[in-house]
Protein backbone atom coordinates (compact mmCIF):
# COMPACT_ATOMS: atom_id res chain seq x y z
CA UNK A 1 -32.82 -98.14 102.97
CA UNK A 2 -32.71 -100.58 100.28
CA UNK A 3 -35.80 -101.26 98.38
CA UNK A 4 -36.56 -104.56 95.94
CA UNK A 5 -39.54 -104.60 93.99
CA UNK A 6 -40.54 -107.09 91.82
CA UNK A 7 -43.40 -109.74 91.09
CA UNK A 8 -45.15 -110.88 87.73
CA UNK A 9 -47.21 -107.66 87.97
CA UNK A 10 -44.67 -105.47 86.67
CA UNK A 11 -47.47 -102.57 85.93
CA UNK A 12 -47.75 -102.81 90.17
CA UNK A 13 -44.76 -102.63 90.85
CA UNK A 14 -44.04 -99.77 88.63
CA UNK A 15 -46.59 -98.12 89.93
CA UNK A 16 -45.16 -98.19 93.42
CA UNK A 17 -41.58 -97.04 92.36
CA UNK A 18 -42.64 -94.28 90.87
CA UNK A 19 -44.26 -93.66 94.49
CA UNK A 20 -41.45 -93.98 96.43
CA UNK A 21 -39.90 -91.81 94.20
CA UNK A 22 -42.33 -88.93 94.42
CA UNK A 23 -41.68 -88.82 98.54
CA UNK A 24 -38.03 -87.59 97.18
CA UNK A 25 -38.59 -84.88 95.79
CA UNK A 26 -35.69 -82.53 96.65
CA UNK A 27 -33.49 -85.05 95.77
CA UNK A 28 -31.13 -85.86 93.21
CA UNK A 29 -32.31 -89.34 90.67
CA UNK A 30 -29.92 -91.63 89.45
CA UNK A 31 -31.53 -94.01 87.20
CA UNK A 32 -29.82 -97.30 85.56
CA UNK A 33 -31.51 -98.82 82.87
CA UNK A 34 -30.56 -102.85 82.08
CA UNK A 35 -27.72 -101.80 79.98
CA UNK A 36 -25.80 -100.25 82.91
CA UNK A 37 -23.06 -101.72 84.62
CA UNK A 38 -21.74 -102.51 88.20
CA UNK A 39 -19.64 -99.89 88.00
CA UNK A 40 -21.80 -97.57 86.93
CA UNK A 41 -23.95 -98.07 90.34
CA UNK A 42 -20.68 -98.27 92.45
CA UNK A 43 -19.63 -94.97 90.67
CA UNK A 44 -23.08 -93.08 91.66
CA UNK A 45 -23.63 -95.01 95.13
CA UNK A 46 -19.87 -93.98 96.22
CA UNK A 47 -18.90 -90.84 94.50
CA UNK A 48 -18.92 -87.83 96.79
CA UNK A 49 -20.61 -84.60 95.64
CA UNK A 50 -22.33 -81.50 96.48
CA UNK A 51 -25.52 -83.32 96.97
CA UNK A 52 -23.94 -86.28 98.27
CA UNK A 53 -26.44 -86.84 101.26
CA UNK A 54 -29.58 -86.17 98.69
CA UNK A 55 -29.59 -89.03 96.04
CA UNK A 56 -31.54 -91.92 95.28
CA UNK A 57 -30.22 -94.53 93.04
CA UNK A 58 -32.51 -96.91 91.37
CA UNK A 59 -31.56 -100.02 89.04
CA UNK A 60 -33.68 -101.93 86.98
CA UNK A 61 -32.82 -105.55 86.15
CA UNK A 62 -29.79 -105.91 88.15
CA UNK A 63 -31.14 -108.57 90.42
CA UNK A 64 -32.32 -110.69 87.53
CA UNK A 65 -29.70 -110.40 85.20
CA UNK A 66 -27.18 -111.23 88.21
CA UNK A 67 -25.24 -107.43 87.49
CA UNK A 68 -25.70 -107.18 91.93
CA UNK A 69 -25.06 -110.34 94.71
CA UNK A 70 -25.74 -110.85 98.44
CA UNK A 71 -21.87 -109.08 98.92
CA UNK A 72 -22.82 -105.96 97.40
CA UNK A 73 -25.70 -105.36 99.18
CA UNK A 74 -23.87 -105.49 102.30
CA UNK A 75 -21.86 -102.94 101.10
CA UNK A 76 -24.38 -100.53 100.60
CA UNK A 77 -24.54 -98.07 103.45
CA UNK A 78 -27.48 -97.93 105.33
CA UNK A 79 -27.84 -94.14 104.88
CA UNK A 80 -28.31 -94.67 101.06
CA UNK A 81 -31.46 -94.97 99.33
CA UNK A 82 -31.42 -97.41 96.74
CA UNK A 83 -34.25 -99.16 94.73
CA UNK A 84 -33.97 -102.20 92.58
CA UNK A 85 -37.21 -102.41 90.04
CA UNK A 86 -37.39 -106.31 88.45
CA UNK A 87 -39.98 -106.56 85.92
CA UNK A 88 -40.50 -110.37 87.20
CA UNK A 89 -40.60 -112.22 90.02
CA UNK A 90 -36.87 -112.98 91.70
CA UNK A 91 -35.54 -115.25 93.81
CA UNK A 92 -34.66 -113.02 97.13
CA UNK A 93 -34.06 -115.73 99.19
CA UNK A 94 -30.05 -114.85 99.10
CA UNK A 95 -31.07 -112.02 100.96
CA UNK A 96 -32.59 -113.43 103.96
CA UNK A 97 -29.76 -113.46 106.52
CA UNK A 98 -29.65 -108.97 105.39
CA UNK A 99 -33.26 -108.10 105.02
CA UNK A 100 -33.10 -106.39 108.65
CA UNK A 101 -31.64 -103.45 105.81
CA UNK A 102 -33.97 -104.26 102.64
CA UNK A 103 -37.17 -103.78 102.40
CA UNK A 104 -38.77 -106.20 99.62
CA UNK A 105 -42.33 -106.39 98.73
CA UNK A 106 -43.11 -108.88 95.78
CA UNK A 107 -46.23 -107.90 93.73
CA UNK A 108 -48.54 -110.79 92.36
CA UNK A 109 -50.69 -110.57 89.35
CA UNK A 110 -54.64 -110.69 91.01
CA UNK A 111 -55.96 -114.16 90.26
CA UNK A 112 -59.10 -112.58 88.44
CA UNK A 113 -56.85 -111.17 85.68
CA UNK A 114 -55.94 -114.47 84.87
CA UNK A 115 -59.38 -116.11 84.75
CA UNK A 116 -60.65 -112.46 82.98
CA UNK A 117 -58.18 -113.20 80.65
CA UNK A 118 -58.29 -116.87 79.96
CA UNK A 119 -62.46 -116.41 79.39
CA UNK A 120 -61.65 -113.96 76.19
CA UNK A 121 -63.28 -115.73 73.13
CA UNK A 122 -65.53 -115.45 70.56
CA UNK A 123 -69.67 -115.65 71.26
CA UNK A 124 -68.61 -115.59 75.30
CA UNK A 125 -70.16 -113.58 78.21
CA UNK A 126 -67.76 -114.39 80.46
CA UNK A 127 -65.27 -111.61 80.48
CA UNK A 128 -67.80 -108.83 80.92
CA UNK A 129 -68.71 -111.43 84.13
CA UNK A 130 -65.31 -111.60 84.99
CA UNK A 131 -65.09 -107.43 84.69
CA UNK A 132 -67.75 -107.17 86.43
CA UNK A 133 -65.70 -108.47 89.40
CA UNK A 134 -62.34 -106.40 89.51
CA UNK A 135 -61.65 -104.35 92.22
CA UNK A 136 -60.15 -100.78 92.02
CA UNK A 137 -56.92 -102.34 92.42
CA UNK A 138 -57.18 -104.77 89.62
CA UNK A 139 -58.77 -102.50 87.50
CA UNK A 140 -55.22 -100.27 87.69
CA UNK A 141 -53.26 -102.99 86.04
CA UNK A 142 -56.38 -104.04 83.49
CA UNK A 143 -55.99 -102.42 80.54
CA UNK A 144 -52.01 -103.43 80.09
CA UNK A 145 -52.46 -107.40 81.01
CA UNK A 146 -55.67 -107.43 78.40
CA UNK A 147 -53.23 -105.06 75.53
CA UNK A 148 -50.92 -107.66 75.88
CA UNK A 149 -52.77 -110.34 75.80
CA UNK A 150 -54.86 -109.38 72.53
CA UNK A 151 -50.90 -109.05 70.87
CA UNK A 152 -50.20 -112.19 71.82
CA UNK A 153 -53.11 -113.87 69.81
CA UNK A 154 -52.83 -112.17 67.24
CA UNK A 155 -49.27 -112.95 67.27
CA UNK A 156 -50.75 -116.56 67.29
CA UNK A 157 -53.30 -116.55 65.36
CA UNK A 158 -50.43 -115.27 62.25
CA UNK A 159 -48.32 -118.20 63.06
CA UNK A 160 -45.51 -116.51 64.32
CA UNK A 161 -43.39 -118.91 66.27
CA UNK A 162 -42.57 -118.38 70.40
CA UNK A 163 -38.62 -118.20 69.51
CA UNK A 164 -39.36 -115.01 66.89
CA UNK A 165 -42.54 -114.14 69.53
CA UNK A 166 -39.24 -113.88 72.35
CA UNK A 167 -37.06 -111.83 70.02
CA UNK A 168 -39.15 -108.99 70.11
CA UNK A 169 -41.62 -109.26 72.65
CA UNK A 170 -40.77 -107.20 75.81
CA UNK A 171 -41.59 -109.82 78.30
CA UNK A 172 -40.44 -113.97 77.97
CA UNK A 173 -43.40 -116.09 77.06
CA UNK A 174 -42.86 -119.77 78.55
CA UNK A 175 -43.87 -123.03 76.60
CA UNK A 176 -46.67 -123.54 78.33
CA UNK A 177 -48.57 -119.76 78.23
CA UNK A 178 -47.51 -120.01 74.82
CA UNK A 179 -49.84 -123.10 74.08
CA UNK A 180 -52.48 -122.05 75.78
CA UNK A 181 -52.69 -118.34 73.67
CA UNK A 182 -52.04 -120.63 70.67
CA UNK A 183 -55.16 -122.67 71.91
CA UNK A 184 -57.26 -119.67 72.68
CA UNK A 185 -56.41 -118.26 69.28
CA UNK A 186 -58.10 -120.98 67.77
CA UNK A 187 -61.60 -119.46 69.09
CA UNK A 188 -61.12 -116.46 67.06
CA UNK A 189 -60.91 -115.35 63.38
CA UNK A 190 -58.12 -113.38 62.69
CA UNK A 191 -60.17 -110.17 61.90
CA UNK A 192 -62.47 -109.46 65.26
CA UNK A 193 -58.34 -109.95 67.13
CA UNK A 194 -57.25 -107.35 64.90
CA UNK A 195 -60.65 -105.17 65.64
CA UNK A 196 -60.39 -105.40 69.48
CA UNK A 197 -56.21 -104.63 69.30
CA UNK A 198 -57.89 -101.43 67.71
CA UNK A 199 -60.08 -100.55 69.81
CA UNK A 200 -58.10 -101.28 72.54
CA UNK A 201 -55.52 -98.47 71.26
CA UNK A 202 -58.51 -96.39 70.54
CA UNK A 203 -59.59 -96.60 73.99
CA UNK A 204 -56.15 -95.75 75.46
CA UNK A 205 -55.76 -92.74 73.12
CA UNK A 206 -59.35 -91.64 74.25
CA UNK A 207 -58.32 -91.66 77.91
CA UNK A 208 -54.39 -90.43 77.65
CA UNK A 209 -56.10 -87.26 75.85
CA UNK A 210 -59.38 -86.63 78.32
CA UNK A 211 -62.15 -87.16 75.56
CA UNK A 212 -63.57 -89.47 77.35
CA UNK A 213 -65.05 -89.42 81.49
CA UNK A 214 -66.06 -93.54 81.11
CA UNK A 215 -64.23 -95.63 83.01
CA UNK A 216 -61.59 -98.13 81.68
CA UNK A 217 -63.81 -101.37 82.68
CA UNK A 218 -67.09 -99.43 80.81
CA UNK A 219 -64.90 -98.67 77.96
CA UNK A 220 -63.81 -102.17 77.55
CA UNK A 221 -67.11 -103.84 78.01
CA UNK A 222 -68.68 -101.94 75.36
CA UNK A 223 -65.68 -102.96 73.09
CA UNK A 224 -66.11 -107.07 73.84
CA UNK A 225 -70.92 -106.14 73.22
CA UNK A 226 -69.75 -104.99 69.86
CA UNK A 227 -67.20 -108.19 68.95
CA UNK A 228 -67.54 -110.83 71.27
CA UNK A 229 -71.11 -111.40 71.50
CA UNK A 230 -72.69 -114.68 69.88
């Protein structure tokens, strides 16, 4: 079985790779990073071994940055498992006429995020309104999508450009998002963004090391009382 996974919610989609994985555990993992090479997956799909009939082969990127086409995957054998993990949405519509032997599933970033997100500024009670509303499946992908987006304005908020912003930042910011952090930015000073990124890394320490039982959406609410409120 051939597996695609991708979507804008790349903390999702992660999440359910790393499940599929788990259901394998007696067998061998073969994983290509974005710097691997065609040859390196035809090498490990087709090589025969020991523990031929007990690998699983996953590729990130290789959709996206065109390294696999519609020809190869009809040359995988349908006794192979094989997963292909995009960090973005791709188009899959190539694959339409084969999907009887892929199984794709496309995960979307919650609309709630977004408006949680967008409703971040200064002397506003909005996003504890908007927390207030996140289910247990938003709540999963939360704490990376608000990280990121605190970066980003501060980013903003120093000046740096969207071309040096691209250079180093792990995920492509368009145009457009990019003018409307630069326009959020604007409703902060540059000292409460740098307090929250903080506290924000605070928080995740607190919970990657168990000394704290509060959940993520408490921990986070308490954090936007002390900074955000008028």
């Amino acid at each position: 079985m051939i597996h695609i996974l991708h979507g804008e919610d790349s903390i999702a989609s992660y999440n359910r790779l790393q499940l599929i994985l788990s259901n394998f555990q007696d067998f061998e993992k073969v994983k290509f990073d974005e710097r691997a090479t065609k040859d390196d997956f035809m090498m490990a799909l087709f090589t025969r071994d020991l523990i031929d009939e007990k690998k699983i082969v996953s590729c990130v990127g290789f959709i996206s940055l065109k390294k696999i086409g519609k020809e190869d995957f009809k040359n995988i054998p349908l006794e192979k498992t094989v997963i292909f993990w995009e960090k973005k949405k791709v188009n899959v519509k190539q694959l339409a006429s084969i999907k009887t032997k892929i199984q794709i599933e496309e995960f979307k970033t919650p609309p709630t995020i977004f408006y949680f997100l967008d409703s971040i500024s200064q002397g506003s009670k909005q996003p504890i309104n908007w927390l207030n509303k996140f289910t247990e499946d938003e709540t999963r992908s939360l704490f990376w999508h608000l990280t990121s987006r605190i970066y980003l304005l501060v980013l903003a908020k120093l000046k740096i450009s969207l071309h040096e912003v691209n250079a180093f930042n792990g995920r492509p910011v368009q145009d457009w998002q990019w003018n409307k952090i630069t326009s959020q930015a604007d409703k902060f000073n540059l000292a409460t963004l740098k307090k929250i990124f903080y506290g924000l890394l605070r928080i995740d320490y607190l919970i990657k090391s168990g000394k704290t039982n509060l959940e993520e959406k408490t921990l986070v609410s308490t954090l936007f009382l002390k900074y955000l409120s008028p």
